[in-house]
PDB file of N, CA and C in Angstrom:
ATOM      1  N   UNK A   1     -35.215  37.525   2.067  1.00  0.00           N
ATOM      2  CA  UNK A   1     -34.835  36.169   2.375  1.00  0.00           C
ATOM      3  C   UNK A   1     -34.576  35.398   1.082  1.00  0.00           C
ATOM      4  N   UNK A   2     -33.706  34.833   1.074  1.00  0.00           N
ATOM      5  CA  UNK A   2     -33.064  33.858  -0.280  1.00  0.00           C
ATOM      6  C   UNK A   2     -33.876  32.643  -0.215  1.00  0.00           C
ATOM      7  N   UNK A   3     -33.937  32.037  -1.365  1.00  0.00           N
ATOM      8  CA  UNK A   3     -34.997  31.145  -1.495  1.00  0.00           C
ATOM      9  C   UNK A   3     -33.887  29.935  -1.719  1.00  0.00           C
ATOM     10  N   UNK A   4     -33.726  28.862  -1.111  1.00  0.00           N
ATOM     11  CA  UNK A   4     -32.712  27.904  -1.876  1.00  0.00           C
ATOM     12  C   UNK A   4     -33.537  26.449  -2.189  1.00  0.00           C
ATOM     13  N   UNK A   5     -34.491  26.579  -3.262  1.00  0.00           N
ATOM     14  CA  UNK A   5     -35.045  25.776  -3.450  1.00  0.00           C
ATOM     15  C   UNK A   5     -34.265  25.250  -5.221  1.00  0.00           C
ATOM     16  N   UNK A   6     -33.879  23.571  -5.310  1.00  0.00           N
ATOM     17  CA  UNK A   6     -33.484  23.509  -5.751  1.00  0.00           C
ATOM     18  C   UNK A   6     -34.372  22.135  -7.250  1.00  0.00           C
ATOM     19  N   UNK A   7     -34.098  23.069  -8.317  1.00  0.00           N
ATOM     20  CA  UNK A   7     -34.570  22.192  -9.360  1.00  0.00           C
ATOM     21  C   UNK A   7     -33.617  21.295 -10.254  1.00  0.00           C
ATOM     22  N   UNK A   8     -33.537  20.507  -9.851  1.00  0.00           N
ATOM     23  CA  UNK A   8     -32.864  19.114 -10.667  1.00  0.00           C
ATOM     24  C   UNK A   8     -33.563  18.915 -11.977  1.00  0.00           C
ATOM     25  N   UNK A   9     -32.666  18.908 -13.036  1.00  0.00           N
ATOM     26  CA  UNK A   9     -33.271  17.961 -14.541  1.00  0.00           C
ATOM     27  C   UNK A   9     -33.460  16.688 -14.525  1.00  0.00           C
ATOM     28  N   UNK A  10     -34.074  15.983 -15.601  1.00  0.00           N
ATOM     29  CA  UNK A  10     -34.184  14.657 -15.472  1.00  0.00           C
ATOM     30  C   UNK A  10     -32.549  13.899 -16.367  1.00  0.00           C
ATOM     31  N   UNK A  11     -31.888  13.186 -16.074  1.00  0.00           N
ATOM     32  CA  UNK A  11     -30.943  12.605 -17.277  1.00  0.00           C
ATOM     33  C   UNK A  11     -31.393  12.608 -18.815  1.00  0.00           C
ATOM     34  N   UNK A  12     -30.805  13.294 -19.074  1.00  0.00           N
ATOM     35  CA  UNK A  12     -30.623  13.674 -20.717  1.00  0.00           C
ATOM     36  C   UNK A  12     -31.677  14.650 -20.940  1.00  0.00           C
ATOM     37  N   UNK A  13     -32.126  15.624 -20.006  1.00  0.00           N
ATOM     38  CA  UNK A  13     -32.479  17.118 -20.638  1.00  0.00           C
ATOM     39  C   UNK A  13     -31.554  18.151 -20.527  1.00  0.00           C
ATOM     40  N   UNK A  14     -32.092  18.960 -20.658  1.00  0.00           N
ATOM     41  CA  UNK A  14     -31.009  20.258 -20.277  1.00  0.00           C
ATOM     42  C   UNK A  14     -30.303  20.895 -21.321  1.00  0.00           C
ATOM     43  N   UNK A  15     -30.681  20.666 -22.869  1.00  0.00           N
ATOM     44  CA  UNK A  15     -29.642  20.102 -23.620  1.00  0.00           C
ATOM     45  C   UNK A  15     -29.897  21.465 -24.487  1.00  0.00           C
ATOM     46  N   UNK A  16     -31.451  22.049 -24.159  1.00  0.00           N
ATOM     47  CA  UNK A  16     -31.798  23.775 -24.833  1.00  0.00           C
ATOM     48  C   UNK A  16     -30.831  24.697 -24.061  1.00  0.00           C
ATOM     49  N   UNK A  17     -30.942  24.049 -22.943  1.00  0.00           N
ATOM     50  CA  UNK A  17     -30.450  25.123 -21.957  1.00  0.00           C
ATOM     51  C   UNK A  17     -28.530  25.197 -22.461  1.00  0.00           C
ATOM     52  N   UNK A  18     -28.045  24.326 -22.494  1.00  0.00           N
ATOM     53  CA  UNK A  18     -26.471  24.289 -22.399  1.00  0.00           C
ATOM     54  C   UNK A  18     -26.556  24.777 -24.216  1.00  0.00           C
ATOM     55  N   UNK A  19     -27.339  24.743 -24.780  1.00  0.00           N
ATOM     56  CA  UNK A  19     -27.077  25.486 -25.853  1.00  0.00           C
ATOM     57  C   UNK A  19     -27.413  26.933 -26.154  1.00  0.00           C
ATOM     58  N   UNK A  20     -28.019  27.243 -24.877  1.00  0.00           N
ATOM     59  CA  UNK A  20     -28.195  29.022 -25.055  1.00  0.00           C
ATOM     60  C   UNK A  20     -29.663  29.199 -24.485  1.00  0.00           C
ATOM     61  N   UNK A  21     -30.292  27.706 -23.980  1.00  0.00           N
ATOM     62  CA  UNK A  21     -31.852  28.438 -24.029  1.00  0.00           C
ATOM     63  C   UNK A  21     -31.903  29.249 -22.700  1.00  0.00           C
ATOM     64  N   UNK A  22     -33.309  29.992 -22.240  1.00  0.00           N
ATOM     65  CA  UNK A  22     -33.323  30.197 -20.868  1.00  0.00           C
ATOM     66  C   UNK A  22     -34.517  29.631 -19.978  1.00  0.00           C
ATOM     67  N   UNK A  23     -35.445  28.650 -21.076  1.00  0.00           N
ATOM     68  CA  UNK A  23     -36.423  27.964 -20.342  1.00  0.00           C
ATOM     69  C   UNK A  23     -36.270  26.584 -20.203  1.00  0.00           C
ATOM     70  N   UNK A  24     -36.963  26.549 -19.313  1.00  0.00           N
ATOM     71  CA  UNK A  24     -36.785  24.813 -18.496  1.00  0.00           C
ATOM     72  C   UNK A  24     -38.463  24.796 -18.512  1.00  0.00           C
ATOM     73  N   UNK A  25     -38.418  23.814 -19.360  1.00  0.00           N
ATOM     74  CA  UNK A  25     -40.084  23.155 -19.427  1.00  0.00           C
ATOM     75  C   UNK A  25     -40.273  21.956 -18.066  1.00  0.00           C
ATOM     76  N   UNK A  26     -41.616  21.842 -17.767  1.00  0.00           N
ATOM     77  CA  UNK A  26     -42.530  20.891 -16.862  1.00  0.00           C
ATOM     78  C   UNK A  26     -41.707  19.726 -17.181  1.00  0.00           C
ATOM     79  N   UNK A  27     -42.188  19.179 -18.458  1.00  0.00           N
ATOM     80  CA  UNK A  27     -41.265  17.640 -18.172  1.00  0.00           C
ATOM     81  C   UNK A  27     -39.871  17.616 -18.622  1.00  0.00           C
ATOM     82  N   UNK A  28     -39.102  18.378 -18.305  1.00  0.00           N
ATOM     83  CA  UNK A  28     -37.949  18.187 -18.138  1.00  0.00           C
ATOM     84  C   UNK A  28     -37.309  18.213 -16.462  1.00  0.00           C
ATOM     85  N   UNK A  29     -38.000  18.199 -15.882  1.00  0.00           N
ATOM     86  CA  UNK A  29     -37.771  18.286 -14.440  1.00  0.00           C
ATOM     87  C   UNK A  29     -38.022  17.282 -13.742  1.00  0.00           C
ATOM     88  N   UNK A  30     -37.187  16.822 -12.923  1.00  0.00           N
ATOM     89  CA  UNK A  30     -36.982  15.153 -11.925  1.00  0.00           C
ATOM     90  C   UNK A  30     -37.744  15.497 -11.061  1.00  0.00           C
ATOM     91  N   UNK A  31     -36.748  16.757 -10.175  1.00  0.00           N
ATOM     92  CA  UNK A  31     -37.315  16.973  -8.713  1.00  0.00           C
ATOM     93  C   UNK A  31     -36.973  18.226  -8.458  1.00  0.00           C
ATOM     94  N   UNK A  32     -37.767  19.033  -7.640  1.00  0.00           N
ATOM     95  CA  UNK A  32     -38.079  20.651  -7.215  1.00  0.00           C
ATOM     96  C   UNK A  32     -37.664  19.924  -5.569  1.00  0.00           C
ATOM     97  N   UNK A  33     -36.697  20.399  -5.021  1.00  0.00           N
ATOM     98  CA  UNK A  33     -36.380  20.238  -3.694  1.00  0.00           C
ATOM     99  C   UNK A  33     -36.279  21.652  -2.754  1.00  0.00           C
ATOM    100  N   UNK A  34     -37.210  21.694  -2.022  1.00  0.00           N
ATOM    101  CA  UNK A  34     -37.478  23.299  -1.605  1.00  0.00           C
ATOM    102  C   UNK A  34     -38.796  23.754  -1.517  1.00  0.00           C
ATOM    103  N   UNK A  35     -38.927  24.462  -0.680  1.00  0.00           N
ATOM    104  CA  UNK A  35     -40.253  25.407  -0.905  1.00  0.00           C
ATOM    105  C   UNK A  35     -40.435  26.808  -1.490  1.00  0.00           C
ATOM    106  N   UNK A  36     -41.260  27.110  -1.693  1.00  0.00           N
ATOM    107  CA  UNK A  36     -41.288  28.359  -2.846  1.00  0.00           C
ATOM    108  C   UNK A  36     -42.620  28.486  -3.226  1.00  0.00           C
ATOM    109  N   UNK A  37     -42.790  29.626  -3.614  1.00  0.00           N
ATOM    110  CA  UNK A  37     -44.029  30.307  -4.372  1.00  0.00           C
ATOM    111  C   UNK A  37     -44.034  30.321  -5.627  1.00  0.00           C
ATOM    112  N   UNK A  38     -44.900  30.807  -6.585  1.00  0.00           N
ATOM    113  CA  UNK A  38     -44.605  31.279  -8.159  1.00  0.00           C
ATOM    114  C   UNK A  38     -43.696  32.622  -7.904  1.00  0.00           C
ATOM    115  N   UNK A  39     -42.986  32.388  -8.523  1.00  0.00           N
ATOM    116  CA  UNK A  39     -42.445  33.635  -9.172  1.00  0.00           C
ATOM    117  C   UNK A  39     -41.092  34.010  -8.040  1.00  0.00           C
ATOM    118  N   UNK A  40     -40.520  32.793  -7.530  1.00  0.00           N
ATOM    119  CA  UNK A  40     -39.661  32.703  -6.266  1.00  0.00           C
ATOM    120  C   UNK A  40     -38.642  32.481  -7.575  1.00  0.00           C
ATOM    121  N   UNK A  41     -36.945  32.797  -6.799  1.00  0.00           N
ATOM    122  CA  UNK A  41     -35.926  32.411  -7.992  1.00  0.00           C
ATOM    123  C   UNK A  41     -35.356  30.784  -7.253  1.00  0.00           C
ATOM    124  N   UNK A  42     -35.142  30.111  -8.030  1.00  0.00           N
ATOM    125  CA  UNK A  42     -34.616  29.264  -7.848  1.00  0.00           C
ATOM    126  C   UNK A  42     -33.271  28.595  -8.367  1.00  0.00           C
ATOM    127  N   UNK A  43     -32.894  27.276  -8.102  1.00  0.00           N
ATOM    128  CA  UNK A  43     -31.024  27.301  -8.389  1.00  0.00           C
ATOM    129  C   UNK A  43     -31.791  25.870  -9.401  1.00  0.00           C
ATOM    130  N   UNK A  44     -31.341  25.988 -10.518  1.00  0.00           N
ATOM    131  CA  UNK A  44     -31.090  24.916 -11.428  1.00  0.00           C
ATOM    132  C   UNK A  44     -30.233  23.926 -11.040  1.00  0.00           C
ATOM    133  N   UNK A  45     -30.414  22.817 -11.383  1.00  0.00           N
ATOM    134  CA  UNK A  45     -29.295  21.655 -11.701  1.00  0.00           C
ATOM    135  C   UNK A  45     -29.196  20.882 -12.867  1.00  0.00           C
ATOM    136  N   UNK A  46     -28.345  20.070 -13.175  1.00  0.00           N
ATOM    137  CA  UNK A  46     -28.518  19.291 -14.314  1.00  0.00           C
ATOM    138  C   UNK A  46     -28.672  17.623 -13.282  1.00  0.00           C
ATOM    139  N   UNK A  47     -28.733  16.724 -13.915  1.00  0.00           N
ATOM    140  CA  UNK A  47     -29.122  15.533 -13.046  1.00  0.00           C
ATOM    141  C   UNK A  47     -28.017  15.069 -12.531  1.00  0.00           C
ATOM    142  N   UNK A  48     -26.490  15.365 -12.705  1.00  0.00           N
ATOM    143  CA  UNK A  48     -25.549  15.197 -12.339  1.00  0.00           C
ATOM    144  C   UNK A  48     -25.036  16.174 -10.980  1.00  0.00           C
ATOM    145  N   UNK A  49     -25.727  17.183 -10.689  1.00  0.00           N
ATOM    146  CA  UNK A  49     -25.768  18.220  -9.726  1.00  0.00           C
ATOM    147  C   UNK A  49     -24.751  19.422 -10.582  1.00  0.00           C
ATOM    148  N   UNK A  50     -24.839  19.452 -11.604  1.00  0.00           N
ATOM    149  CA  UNK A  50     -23.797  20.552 -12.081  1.00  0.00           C
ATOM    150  C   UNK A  50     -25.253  21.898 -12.385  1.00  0.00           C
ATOM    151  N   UNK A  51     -24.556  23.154 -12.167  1.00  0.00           N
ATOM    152  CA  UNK A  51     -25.255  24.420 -11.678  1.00  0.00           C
ATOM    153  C   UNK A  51     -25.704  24.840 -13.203  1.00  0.00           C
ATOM    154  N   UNK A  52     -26.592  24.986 -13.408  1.00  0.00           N
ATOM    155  CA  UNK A  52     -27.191  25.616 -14.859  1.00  0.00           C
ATOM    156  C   UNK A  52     -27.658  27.251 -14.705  1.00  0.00           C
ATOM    157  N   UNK A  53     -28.037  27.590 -13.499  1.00  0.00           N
ATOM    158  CA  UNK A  53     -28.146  29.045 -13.591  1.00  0.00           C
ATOM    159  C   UNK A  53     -29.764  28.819 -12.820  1.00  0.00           C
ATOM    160  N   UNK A  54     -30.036  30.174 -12.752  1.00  0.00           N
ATOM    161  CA  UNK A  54     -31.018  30.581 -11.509  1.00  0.00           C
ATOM    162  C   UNK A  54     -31.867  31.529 -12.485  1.00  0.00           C
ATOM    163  N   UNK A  55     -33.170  31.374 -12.251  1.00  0.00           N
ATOM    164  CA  UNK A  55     -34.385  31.763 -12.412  1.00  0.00           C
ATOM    165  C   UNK A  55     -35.647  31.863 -12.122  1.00  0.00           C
ATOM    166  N   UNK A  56     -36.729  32.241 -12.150  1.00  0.00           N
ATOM    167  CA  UNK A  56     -38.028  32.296 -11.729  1.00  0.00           C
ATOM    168  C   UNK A  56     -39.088  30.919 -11.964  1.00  0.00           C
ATOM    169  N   UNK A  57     -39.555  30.373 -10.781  1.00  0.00           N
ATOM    170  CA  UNK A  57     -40.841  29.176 -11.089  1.00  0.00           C
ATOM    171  C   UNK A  57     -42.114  30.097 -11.201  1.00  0.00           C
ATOM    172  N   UNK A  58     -42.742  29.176 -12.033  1.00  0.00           N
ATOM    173  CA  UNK A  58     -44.057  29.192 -11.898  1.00  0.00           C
ATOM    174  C   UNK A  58     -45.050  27.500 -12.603  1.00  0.00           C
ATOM    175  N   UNK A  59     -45.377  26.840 -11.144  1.00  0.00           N
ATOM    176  CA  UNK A  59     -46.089  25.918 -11.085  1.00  0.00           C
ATOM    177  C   UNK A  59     -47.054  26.192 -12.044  1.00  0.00           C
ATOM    178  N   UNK A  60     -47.789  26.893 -12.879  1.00  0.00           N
ATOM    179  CA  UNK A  60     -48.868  27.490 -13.694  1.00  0.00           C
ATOM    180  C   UNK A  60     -48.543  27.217 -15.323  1.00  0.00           C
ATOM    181  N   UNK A  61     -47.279  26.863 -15.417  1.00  0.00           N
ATOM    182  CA  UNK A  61     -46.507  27.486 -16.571  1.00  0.00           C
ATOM    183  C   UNK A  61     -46.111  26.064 -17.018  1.00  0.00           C
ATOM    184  N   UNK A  62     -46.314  25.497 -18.374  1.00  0.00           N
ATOM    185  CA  UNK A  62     -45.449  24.593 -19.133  1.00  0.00           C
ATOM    186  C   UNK A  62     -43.872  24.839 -19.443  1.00  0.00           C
ATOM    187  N   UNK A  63     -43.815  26.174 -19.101  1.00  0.00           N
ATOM    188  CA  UNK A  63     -42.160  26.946 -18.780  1.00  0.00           C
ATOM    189  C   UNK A  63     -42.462  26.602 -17.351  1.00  0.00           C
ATOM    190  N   UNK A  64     -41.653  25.892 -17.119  1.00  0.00           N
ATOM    191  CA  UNK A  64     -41.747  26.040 -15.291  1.00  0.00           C
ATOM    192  C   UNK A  64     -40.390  26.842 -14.205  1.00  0.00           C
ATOM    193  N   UNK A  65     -39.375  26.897 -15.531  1.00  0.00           N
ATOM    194  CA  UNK A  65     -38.519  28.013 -14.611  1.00  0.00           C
ATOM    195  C   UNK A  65     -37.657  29.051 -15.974  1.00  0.00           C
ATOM    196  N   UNK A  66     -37.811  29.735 -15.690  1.00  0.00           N
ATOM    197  CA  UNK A  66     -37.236  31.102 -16.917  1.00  0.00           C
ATOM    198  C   UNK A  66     -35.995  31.747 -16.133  1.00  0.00           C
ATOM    199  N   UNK A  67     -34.742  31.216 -17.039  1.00  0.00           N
ATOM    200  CA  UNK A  67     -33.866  31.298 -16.503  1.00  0.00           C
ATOM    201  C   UNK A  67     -33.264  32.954 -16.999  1.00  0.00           C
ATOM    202  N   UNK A  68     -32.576  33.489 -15.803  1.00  0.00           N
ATOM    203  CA  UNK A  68     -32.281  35.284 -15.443  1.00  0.00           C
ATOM    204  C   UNK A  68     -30.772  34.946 -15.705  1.00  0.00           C
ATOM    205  N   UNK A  69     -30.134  33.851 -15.194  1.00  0.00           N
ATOM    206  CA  UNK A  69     -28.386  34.002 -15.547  1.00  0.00           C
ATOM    207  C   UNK A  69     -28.020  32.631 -15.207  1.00  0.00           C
ATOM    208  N   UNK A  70     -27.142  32.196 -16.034  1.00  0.00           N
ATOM    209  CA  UNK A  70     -26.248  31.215 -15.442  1.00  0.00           C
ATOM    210  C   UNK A  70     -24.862  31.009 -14.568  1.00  0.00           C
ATOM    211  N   UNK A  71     -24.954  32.042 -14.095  1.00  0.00           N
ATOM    212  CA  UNK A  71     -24.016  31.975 -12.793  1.00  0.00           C
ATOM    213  C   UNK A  71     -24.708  32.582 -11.404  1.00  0.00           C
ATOM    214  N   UNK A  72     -24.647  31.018 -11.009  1.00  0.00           N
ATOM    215  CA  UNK A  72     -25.282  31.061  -9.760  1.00  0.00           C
ATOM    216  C   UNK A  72     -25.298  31.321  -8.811  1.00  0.00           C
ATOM    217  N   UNK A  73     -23.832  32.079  -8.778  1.00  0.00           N
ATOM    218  CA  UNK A  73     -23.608  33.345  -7.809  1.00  0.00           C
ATOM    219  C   UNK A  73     -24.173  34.579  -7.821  1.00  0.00           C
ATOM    220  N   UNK A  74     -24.769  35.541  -9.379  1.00  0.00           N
ATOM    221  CA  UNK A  74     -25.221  36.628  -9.334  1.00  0.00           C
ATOM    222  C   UNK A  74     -26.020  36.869  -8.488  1.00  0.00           C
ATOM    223  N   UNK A  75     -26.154  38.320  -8.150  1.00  0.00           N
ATOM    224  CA  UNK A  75     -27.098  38.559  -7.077  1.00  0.00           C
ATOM    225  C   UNK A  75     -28.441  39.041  -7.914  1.00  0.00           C
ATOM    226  N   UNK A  76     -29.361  38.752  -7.732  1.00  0.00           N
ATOM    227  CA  UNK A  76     -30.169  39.111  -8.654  1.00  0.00           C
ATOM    228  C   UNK A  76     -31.406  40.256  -7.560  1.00  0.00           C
ATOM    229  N   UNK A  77     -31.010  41.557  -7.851  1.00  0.00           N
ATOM    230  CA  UNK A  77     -31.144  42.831  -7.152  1.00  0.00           C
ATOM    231  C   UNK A  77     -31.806  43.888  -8.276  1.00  0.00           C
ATOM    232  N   UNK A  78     -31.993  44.996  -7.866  1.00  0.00           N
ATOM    233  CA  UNK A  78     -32.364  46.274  -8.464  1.00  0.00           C
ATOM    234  C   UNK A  78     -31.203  46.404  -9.479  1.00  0.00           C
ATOM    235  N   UNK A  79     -29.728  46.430  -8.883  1.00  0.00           N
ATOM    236  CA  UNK A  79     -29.259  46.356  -9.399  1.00  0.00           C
ATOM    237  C   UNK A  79     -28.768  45.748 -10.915  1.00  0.00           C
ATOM    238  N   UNK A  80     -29.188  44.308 -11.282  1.00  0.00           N
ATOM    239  CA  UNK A  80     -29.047  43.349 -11.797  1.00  0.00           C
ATOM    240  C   UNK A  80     -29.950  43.797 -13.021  1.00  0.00           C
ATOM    241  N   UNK A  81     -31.456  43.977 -12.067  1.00  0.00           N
ATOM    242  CA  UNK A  81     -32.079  44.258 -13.298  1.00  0.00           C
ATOM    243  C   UNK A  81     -32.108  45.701 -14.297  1.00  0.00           C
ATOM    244  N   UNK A  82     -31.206  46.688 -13.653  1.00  0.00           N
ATOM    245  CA  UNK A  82     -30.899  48.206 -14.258  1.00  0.00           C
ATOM    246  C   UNK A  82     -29.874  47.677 -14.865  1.00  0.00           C
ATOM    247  N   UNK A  83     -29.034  47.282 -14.796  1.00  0.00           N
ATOM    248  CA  UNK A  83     -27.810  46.784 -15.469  1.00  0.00           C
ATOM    249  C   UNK A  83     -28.507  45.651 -17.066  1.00  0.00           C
ATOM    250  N   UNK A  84     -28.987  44.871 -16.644  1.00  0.00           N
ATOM    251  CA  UNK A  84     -29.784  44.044 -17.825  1.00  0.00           C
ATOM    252  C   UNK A  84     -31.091  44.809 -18.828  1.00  0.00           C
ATOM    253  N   UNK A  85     -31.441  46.103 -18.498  1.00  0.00           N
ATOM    254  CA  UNK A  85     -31.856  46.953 -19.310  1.00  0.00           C
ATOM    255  C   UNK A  85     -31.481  47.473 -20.086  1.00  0.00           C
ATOM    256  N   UNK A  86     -30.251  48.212 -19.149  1.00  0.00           N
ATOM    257  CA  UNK A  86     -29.233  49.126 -19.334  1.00  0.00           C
ATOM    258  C   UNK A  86     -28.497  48.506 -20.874  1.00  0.00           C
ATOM    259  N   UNK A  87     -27.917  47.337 -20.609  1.00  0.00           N
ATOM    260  CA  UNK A  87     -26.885  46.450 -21.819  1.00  0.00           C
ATOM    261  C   UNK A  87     -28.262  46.571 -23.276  1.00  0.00           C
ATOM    262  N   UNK A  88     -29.616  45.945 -23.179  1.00  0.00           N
ATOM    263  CA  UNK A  88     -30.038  46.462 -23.762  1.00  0.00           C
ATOM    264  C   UNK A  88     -30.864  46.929 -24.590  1.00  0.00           C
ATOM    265  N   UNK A  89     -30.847  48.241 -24.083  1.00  0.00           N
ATOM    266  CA  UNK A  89     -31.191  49.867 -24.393  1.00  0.00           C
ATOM    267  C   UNK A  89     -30.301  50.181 -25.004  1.00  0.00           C
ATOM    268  N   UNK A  90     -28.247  49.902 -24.799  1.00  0.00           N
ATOM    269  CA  UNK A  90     -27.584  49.924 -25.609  1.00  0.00           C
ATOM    270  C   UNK A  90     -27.307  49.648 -27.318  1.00  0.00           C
ATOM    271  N   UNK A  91     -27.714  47.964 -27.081  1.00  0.00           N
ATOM    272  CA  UNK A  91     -27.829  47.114 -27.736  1.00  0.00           C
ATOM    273  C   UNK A  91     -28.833  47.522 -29.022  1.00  0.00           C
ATOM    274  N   UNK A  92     -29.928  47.922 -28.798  1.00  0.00           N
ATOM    275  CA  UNK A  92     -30.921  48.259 -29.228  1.00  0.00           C
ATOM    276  C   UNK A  92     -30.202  49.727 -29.854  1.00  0.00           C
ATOM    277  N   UNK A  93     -30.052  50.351 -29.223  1.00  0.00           N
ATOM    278  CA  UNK A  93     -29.529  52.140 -30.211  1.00  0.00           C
ATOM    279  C   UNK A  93     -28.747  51.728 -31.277  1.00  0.00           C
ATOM    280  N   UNK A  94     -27.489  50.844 -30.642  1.00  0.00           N
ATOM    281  CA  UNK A  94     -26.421  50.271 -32.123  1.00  0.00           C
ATOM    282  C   UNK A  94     -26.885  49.555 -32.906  1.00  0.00           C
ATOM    283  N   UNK A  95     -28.138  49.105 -32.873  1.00  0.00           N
ATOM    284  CA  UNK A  95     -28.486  48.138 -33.816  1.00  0.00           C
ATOM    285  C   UNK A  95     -29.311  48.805 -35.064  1.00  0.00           C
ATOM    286  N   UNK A  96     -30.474  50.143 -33.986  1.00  0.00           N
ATOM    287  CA  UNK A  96     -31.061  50.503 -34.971  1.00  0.00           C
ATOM    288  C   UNK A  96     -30.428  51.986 -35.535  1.00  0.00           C
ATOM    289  N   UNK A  97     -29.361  52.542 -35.315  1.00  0.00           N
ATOM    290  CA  UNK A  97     -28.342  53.059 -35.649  1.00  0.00           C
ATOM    291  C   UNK A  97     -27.698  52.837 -37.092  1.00  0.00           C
ATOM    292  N   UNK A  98     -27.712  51.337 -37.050  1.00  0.00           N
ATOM    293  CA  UNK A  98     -27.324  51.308 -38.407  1.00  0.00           C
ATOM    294  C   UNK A  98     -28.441  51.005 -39.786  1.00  0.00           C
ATOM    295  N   UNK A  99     -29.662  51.463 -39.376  1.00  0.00           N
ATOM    296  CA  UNK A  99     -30.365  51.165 -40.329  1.00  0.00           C
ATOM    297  C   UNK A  99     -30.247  52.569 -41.343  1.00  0.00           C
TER     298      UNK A  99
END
């Protein structure tokens, strides 16, 4: 079952994230609209409703959502996560390859 619980930023955060980050801290967050558990994925927003990408809550956490991708269409499956190993495990051989 898909979780469509949705986390809104507050006006003028977001600003790690649109520069590459993948965490969304506690007080950067307006409103959590939805129900959910820890460790449920959820859909980002910015305070304007524009889509920042989808990741994992945890109410426990001064990270309160750790973002997996910013397109909020991916399916985030077995698949997703063999594929995001996969890139790298690559990544990692060419790198230490050239030492």
């Amino acid at each position: 079952m898909e979780n469509h619980t949705v986390v809104t930023l507050k006006k003028g955060e977001g600003r790690t994230i649109k520069a590459g980050g993948l965490w969304v801290y506690d007080n950067e967050i307006d409103t959590i609209m939805g129900r959910f558990r820890n460790g449920d994925l959820v859909m980002v927003r910015d305070f304007d409703g524009y889509p920042m990408g989808r990741g994992f809550i945890n109410q426990n956490s001064k990270i309160r959502v750790r973002l997996l991708t910013r397109n909020v269409e991916q399916e985030i499956d077995g698949v997703f996560f063999r594929e995001l190993v996969q890139r790298a495990w690559d990544y990692r051989r060419t790198v230490m390859a050239k030492e």
